[in-house]
N, C-alpha and C. Protein backbone atom coordinates (compact mmCIF):
# COMPACT_ATOMS: atom_id res chain seq x y z
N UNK A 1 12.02 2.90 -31.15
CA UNK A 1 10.75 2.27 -31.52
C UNK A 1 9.55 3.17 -31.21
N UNK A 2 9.91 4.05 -30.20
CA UNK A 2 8.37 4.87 -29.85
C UNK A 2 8.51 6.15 -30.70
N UNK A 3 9.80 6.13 -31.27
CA UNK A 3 9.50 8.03 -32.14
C UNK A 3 9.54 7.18 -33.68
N UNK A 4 10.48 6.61 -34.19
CA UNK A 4 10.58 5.96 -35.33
C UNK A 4 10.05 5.15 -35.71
N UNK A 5 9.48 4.03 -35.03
CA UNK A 5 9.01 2.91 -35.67
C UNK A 5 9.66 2.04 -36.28
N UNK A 6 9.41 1.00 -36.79
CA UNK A 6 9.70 0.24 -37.53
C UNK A 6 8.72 -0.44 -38.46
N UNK A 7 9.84 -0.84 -39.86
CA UNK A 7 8.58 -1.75 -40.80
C UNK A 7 9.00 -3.25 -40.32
N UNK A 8 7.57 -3.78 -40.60
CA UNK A 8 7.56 -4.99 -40.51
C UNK A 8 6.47 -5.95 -41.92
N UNK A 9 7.16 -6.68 -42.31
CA UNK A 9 6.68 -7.32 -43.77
C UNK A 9 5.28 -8.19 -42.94
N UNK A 10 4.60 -8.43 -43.66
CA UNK A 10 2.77 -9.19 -43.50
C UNK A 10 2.36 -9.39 -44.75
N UNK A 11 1.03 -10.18 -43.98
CA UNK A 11 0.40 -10.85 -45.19
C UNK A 11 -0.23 -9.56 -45.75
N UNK A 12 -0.39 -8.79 -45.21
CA UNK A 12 -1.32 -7.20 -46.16
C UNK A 12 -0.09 -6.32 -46.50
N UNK A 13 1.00 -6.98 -46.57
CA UNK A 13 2.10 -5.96 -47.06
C UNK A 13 2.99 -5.69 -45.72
N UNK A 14 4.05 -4.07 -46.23
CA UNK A 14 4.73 -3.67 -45.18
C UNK A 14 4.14 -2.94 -44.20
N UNK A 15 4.19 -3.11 -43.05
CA UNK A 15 3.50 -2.11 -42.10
C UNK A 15 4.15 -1.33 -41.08
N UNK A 16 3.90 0.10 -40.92
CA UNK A 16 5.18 0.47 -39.96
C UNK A 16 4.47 0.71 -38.84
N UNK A 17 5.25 0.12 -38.03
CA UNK A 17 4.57 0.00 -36.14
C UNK A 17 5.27 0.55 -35.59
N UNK A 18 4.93 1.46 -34.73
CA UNK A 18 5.35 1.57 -33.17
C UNK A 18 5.14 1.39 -31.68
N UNK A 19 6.38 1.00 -31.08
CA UNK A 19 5.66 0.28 -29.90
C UNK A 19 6.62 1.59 -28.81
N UNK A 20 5.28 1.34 -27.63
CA UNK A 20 5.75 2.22 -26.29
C UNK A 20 5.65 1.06 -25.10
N UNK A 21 6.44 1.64 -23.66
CA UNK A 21 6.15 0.67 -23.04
C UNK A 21 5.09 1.54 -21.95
N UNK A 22 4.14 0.18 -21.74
CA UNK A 22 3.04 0.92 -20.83
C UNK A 22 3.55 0.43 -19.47
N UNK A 23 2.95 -0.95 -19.36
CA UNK A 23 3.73 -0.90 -18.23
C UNK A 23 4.36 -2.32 -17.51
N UNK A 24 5.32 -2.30 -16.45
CA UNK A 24 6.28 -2.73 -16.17
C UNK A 24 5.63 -3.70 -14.71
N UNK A 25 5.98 -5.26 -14.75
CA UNK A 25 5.49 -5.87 -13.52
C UNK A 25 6.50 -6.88 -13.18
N UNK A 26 7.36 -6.49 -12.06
CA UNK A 26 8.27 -7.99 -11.70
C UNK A 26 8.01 -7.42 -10.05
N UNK A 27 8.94 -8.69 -9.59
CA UNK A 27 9.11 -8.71 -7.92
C UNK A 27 10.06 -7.36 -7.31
N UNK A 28 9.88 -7.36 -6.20
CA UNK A 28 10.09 -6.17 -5.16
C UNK A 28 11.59 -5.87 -5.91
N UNK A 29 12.64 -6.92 -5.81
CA UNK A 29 14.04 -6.94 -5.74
C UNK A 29 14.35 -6.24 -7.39
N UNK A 30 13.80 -6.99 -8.40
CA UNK A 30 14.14 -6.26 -9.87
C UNK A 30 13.47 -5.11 -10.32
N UNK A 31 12.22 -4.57 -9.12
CA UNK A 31 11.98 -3.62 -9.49
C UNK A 31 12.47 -2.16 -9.06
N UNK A 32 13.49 -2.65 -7.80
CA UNK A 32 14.37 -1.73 -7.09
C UNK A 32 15.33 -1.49 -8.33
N UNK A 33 15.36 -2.28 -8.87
CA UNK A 33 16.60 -2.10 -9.63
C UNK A 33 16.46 -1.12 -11.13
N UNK A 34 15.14 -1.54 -11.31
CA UNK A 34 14.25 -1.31 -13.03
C UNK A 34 14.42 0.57 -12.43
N UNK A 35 13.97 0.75 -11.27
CA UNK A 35 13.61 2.22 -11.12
C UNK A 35 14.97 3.14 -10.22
N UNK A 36 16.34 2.43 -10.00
CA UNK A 36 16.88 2.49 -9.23
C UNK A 36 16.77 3.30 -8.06
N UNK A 37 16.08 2.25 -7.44
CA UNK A 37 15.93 2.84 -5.90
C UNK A 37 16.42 1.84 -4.60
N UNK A 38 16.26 2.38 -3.52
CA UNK A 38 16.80 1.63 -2.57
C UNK A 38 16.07 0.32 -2.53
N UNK A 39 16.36 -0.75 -1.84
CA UNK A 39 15.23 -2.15 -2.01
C UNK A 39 14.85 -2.07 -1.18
N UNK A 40 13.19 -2.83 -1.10
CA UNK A 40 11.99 -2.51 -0.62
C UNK A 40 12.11 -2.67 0.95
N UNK A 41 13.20 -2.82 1.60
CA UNK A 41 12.95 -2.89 2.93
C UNK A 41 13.87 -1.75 3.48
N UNK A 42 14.62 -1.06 2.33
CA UNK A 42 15.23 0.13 2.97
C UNK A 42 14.39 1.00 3.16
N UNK A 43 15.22 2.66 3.33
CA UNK A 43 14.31 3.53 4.17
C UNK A 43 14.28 4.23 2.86
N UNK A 44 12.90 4.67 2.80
CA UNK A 44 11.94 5.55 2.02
C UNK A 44 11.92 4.75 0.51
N UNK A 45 11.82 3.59 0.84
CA UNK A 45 12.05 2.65 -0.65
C UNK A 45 10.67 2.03 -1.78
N UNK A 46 9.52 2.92 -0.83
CA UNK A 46 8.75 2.43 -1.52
C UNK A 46 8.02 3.72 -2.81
N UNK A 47 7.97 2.69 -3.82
CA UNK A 47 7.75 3.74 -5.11
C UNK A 47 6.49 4.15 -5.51
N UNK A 48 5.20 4.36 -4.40
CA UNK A 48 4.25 4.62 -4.42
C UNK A 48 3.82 6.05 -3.55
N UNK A 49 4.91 5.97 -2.49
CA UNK A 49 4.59 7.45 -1.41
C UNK A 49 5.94 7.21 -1.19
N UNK A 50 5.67 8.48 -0.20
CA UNK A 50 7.21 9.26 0.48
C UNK A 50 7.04 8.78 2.30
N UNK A 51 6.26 7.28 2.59
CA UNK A 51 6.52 6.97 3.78
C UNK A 51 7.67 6.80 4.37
N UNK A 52 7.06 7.34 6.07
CA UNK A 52 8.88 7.24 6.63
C UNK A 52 8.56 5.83 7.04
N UNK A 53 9.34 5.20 7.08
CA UNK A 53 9.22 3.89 8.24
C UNK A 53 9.99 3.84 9.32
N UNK A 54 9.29 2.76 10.27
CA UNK A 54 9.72 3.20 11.48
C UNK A 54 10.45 1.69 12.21
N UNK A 55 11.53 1.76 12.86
CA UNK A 55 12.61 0.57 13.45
C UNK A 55 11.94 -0.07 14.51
N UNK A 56 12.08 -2.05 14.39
CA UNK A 56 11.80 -2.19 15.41
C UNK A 56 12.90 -3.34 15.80
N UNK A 57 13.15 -3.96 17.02
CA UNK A 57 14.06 -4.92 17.49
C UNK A 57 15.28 -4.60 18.40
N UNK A 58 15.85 -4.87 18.87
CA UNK A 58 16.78 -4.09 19.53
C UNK A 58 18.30 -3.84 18.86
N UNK A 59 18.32 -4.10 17.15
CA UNK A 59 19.54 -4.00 16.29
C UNK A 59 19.11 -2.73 15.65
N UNK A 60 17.40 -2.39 15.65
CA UNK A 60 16.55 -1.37 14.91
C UNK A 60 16.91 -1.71 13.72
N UNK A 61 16.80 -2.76 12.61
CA UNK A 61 17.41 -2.92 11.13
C UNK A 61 15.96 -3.43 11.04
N UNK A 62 14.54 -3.88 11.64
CA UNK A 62 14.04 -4.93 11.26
C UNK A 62 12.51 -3.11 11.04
N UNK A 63 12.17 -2.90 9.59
CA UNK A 63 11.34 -1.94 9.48
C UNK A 63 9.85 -2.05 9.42
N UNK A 64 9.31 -1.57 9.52
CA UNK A 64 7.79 -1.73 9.32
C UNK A 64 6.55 -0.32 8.94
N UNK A 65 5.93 -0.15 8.41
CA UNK A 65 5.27 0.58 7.72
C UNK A 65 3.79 1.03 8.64
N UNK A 66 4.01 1.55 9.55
CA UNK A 66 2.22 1.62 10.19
C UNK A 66 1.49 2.55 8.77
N UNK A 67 0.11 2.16 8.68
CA UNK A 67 -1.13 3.07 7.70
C UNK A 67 -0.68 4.22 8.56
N UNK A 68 -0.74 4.93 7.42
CA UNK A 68 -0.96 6.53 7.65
C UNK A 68 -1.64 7.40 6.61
N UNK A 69 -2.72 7.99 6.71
CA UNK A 69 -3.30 8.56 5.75
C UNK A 69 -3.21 10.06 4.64
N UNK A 70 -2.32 10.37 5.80
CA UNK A 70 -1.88 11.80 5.28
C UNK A 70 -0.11 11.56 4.55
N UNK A 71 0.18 10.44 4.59
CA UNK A 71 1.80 10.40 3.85
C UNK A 71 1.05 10.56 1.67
N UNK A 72 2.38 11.79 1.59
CA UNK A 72 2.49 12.18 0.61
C UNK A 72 3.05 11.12 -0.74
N UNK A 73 2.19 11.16 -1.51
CA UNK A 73 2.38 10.31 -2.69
C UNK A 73 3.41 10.43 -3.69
N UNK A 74 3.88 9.30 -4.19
CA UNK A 74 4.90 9.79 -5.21
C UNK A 74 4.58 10.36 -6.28
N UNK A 75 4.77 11.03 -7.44
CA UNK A 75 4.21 11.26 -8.62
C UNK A 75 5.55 11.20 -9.73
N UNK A 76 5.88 10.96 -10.98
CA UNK A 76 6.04 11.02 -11.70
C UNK A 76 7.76 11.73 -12.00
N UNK A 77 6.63 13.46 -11.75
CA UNK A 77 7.78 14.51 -11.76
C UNK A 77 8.71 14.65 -10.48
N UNK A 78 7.85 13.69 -9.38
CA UNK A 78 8.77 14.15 -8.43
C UNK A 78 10.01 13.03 -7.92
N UNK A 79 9.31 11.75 -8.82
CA UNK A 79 10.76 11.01 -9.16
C UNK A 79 11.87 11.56 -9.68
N UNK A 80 11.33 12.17 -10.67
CA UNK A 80 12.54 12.54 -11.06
C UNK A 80 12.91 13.61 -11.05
N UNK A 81 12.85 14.54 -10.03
CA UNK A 81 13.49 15.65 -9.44
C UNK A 81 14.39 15.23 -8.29
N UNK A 82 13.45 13.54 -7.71
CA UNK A 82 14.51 13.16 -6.88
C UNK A 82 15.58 12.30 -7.62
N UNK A 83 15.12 11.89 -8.56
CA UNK A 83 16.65 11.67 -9.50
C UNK A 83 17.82 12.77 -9.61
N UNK A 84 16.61 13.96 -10.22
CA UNK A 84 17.93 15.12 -10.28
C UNK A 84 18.84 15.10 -8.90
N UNK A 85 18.33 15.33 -7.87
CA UNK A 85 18.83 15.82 -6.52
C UNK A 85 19.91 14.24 -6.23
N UNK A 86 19.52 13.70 -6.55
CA UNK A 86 20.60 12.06 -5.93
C UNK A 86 21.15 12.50 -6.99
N UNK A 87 21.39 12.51 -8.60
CA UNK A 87 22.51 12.28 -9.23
C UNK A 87 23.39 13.70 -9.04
N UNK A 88 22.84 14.69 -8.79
CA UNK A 88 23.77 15.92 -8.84
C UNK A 88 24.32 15.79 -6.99
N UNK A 89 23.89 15.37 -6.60
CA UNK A 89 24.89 15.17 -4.60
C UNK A 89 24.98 14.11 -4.38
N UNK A 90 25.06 13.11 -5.83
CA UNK A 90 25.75 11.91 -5.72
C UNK A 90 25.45 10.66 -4.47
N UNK A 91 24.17 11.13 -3.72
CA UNK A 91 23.87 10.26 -2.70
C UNK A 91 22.75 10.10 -2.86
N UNK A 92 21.99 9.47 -2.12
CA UNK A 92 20.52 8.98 -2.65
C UNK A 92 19.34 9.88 -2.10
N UNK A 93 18.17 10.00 -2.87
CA UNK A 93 17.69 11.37 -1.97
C UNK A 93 16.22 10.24 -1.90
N UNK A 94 15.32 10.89 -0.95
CA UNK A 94 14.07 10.20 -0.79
C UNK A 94 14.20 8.59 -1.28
N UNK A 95 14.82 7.90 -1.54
CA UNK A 95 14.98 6.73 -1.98
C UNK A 95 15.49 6.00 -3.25
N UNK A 96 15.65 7.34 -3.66
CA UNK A 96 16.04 7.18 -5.65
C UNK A 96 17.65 7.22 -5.22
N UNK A 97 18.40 6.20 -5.65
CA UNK A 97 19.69 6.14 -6.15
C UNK A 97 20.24 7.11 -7.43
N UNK A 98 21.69 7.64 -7.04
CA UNK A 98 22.47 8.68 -7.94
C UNK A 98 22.43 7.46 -9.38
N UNK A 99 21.20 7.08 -9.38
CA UNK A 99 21.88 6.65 -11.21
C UNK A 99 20.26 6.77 -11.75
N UNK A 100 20.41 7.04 -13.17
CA UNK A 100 19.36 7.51 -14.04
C UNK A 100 19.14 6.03 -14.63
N UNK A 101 17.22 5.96 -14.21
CA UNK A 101 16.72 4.63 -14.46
C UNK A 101 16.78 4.34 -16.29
N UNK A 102 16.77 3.35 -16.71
CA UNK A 102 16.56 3.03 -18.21
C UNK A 102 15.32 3.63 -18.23
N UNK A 103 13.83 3.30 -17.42
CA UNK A 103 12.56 3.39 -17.72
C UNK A 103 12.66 5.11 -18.12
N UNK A 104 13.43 5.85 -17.62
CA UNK A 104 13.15 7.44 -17.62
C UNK A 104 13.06 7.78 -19.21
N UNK A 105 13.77 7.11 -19.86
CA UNK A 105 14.56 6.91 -21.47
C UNK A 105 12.83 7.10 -22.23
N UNK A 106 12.15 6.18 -21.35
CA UNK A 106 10.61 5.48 -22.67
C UNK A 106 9.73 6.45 -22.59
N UNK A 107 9.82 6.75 -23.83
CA UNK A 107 8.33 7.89 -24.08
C UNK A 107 7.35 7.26 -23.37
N UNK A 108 7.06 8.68 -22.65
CA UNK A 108 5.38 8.57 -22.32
C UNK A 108 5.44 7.35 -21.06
N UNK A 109 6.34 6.77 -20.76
CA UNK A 109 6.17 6.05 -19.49
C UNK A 109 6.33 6.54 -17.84
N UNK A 110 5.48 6.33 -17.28
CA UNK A 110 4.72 6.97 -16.09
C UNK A 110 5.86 5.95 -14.84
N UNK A 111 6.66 6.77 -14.24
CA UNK A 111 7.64 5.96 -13.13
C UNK A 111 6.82 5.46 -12.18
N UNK A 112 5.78 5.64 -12.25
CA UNK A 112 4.73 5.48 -11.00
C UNK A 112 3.39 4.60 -10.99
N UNK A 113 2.61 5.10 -11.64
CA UNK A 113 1.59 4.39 -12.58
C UNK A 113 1.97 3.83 -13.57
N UNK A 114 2.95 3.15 -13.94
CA UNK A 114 3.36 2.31 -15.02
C UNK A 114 3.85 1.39 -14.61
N UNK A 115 4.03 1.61 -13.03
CA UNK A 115 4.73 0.18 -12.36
C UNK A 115 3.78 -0.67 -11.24
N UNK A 116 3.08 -2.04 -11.51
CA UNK A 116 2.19 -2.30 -11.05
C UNK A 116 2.70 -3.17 -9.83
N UNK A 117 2.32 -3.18 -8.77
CA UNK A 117 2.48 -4.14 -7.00
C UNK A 117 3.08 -5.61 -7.66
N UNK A 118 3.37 -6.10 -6.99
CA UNK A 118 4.11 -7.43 -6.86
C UNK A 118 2.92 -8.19 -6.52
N UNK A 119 2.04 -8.62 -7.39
CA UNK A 119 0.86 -9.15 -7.27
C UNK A 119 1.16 -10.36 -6.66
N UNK A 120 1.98 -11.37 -7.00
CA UNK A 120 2.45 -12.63 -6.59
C UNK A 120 2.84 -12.70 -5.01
N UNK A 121 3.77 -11.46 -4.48
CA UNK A 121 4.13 -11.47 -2.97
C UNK A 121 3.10 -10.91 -2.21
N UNK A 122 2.69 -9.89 -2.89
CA UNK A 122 2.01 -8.92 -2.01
C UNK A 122 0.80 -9.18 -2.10
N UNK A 123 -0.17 -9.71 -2.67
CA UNK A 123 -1.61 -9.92 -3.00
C UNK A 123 -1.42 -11.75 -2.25
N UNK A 124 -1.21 -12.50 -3.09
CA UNK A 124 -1.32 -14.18 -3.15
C UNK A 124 -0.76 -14.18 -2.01
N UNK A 125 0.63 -14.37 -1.59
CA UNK A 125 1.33 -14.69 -0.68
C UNK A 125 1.58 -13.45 0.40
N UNK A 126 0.94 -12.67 0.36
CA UNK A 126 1.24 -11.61 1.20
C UNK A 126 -0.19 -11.14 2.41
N UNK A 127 -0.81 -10.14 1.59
CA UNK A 127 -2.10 -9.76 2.66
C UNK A 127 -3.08 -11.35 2.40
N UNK A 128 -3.51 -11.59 1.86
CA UNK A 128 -4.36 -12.65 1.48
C UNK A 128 -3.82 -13.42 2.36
N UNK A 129 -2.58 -13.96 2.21
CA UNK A 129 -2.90 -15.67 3.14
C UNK A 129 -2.85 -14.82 4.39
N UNK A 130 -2.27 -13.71 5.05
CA UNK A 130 -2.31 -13.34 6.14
C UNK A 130 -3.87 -13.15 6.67
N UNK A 131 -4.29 -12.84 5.79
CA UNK A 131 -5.96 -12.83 6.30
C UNK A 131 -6.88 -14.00 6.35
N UNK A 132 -6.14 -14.32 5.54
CA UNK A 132 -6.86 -16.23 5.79
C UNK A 132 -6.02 -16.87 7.19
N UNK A 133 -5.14 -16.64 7.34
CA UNK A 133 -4.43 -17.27 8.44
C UNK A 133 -5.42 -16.43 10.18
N UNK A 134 -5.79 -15.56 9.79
CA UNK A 134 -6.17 -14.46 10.73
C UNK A 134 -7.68 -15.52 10.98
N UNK A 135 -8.21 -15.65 9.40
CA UNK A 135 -10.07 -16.08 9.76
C UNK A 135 -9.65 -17.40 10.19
N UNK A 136 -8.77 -18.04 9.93
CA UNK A 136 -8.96 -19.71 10.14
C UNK A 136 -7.74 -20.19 11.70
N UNK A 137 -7.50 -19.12 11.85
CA UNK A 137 -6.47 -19.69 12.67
C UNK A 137 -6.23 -18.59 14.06
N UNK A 138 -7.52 -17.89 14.32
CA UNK A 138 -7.37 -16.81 15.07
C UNK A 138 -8.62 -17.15 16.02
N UNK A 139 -8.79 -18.28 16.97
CA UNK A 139 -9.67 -19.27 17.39
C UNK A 139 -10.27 -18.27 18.72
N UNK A 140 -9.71 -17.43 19.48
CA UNK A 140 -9.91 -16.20 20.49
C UNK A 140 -10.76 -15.10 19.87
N UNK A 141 -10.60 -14.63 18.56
CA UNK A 141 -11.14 -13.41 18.24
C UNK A 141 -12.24 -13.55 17.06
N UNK A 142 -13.33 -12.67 17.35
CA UNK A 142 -14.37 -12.29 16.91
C UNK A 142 -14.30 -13.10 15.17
N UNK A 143 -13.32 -12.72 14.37
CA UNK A 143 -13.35 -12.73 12.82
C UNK A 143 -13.59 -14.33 12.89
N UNK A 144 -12.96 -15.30 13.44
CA UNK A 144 -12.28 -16.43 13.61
C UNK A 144 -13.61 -17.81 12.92
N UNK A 145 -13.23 -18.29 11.59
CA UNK A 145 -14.11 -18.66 10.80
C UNK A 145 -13.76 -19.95 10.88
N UNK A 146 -12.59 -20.77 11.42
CA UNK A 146 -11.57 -21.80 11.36
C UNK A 146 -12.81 -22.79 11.56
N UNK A 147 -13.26 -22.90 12.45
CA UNK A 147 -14.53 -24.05 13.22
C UNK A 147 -15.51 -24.38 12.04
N UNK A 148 -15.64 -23.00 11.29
CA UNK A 148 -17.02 -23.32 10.44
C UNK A 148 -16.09 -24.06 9.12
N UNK A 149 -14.96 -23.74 8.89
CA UNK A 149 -14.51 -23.81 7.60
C UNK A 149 -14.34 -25.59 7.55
N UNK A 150 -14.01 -25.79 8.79
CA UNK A 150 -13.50 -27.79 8.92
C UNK A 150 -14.76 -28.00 9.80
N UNK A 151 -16.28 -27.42 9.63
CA UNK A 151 -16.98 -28.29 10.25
C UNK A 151 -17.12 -29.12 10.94
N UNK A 152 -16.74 -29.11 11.96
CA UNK A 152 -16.20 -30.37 13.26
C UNK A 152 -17.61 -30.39 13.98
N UNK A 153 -17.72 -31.07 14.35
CA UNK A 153 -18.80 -31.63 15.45
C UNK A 153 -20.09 -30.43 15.61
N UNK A 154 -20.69 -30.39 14.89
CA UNK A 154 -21.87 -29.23 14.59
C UNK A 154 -22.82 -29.28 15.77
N UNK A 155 -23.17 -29.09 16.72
CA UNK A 155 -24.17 -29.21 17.66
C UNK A 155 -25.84 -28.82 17.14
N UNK A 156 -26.30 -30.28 16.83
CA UNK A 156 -27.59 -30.05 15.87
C UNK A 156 -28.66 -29.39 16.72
N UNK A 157 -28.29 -29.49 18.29
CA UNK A 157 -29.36 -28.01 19.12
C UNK A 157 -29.15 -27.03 19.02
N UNK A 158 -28.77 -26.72 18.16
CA UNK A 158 -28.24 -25.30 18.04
C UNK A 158 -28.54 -24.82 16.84
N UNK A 159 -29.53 -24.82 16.58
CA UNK A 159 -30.14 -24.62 15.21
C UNK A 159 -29.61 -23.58 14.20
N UNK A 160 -29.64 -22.20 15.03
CA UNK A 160 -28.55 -20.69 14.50
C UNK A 160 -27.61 -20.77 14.23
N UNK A 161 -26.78 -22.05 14.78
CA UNK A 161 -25.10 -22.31 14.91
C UNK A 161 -24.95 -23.27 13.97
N UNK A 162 -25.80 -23.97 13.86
CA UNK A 162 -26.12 -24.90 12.81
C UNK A 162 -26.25 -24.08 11.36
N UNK A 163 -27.30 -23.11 11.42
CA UNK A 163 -27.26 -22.03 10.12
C UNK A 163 -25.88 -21.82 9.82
N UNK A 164 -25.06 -21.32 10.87
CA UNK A 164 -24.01 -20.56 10.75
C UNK A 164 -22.94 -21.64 10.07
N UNK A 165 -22.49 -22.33 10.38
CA UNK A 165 -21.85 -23.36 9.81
C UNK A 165 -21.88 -23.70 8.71
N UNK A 166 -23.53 -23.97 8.03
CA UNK A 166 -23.65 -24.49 6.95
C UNK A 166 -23.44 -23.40 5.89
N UNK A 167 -23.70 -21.86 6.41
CA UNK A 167 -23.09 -20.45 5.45
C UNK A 167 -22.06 -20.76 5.09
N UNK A 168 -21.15 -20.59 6.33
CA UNK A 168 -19.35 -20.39 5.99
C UNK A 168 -19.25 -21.68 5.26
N UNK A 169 -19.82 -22.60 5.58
CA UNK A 169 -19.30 -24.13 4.49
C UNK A 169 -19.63 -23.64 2.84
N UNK A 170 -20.58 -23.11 2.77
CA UNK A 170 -21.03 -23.09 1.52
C UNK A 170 -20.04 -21.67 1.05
N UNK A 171 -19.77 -20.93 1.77
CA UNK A 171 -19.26 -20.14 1.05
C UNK A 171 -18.04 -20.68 0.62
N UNK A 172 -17.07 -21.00 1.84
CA UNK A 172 -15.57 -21.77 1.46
C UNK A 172 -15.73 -22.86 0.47
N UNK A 173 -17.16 -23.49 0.23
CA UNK A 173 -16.69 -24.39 -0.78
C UNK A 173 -16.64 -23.75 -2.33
N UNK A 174 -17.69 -22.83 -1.77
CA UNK A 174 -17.87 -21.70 -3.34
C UNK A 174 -16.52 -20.98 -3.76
N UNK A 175 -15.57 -20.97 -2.56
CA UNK A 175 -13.92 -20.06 -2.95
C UNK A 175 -13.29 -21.16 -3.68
N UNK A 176 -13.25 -22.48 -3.00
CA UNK A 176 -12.54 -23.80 -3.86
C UNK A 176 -13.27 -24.12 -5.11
N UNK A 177 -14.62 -23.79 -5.21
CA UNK A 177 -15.00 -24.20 -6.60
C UNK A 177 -14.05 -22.97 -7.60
N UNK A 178 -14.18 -21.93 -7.19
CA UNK A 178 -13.77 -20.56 -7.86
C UNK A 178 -11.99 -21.02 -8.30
N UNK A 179 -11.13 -21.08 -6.98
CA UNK A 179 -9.90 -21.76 -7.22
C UNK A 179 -9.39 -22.70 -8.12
N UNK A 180 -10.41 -23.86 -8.05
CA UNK A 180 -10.75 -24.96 -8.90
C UNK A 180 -10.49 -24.75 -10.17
N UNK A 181 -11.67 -23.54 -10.17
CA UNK A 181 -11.88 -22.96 -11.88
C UNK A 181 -10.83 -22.15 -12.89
N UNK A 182 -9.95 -22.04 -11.57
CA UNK A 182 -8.96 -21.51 -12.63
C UNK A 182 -8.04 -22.43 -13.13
N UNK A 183 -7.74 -22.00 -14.61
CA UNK A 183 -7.10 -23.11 -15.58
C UNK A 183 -5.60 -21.69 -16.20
N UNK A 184 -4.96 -22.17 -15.39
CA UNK A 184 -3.22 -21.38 -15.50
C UNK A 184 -2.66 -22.02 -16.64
N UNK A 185 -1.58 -21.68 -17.29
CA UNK A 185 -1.09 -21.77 -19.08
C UNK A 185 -0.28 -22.85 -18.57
N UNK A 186 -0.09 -23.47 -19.82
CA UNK A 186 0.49 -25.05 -19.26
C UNK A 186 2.22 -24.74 -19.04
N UNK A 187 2.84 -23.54 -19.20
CA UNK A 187 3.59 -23.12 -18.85
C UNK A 187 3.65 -23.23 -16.91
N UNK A 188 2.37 -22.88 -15.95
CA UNK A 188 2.60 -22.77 -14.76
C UNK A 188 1.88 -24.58 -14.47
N UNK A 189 2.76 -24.93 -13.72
CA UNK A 189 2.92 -26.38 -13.36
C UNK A 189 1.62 -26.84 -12.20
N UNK A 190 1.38 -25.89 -11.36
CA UNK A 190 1.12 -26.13 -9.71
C UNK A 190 -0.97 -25.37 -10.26
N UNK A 191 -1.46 -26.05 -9.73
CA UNK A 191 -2.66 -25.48 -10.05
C UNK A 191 -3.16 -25.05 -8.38
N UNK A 192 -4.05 -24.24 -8.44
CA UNK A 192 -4.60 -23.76 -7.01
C UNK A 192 -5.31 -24.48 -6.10
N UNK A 193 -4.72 -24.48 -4.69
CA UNK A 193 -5.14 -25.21 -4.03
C UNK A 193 -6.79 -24.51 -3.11
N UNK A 194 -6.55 -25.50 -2.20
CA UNK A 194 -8.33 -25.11 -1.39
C UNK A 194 -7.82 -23.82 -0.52
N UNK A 195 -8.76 -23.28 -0.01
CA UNK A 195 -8.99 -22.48 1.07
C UNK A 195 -8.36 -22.88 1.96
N UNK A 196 -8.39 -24.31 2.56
CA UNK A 196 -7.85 -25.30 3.95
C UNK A 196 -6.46 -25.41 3.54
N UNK A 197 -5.83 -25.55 2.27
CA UNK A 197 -4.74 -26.06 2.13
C UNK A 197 -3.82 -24.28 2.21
N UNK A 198 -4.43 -23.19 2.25
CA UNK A 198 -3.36 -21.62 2.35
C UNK A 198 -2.00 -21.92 2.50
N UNK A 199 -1.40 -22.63 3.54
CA UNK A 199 -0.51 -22.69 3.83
C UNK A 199 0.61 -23.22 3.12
N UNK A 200 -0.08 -23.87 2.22
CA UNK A 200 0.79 -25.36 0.76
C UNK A 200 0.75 -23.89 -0.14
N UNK A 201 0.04 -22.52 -0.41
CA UNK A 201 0.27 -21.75 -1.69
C UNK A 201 1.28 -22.01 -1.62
N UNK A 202 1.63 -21.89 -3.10
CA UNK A 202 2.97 -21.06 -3.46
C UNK A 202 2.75 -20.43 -5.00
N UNK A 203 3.83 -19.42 -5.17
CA UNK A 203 3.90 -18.50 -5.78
C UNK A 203 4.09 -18.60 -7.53
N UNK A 204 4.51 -20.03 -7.63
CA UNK A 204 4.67 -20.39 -8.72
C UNK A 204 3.86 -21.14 -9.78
């Protein structure tokens, strides 16, 4: 389809199209698979850089990723040189499995930039509620927004604290109006909940 094309009959006649694929978006597990690489909690499995990760627990199976600024990025060609190197020593090299992905096949498709984050785990259900869980539920530390968000017992001498309250209210109600506003295809069942309710998301 991307060198040949195809015809297709229309109301303005026959038309010959070709289609490429740009790009590719599912969860962690089918996308280990789409690019064959190790899955996302093995070692060197992620398809964006060449991070090492590092063991923690006393079985050491349980991994974790500290920021690091200087870890080297994946690119393209160097997928698939680590393809070459896993399929010719038959073992897995930097994270690419000895088997040659389908995606390698599609003109013009980018192994790297053509494959977009797991928006659903990693965005919605991932850093996000963790950071909401952090402002609303982290009652000791500085960020900790929880008090203003459920407005409890406002101390009206307190005029600044009083300001402060009525901000964070107005803002959190401005995130639920925003939430509110979104209208999902009648295909997705579950519509978005409040700010207060984080914990009820779900992914579907």
């Amino acid at each position: 389809m991307g060198h040949v094309g195809a015809l297709f009959e229309t109301a303005r006649g026959m038309q010959h199209c070709k289609a490429r694929l740009v790009l590719v978006t599912c969860d962690l597990p089918a996308r280990a698979m789409l690019l064959c690489m190790k899955n996302f909690n093995g070692i060197s499995a992620c398809c964006y850089c060449y991070h090492t990760e590092k063991t923690i627990g006393d079985d050491q199976l349980h991994r974790y990723w500290p920021y690091d600024s200087t870890v080297e990025g994946r690119t393209h060609e160097s997928m698939k040189q680590d393809v070459i190197t896993a399929t010719t020593s038959h073992s897995p090299c930097r994270g690419m499995l000895p088997v040659v992905s389908p995606l390698l096949a599609a003109p013009g498709f980018n192994m790297v930039d053509g494959v977009s984050i797991d928006y659903m785990h990693v965005v919605c259900l991932g850093i996000v509620r963790s950071l909401l869980d952090m402002w609303l539920n982290g009652q000791s530390e500085s960020y900790y927004i929880g008090d203003k968000v459920q407005c409890i017992k406002i101390n009206c001498y307190d005029f600044s604290y009083y300001l402060l309250v009525i901000y964070f209210w107005k803002q959190v109600a401005f995130l639920d109006r925003r939430l509110h506003s979104i209208c999902p295809p009648i295909v997705i069942n579950r519509s978005p909940h409040t700010v207060k309710e984080f914990y009820t998301w779900k992914g579907r």
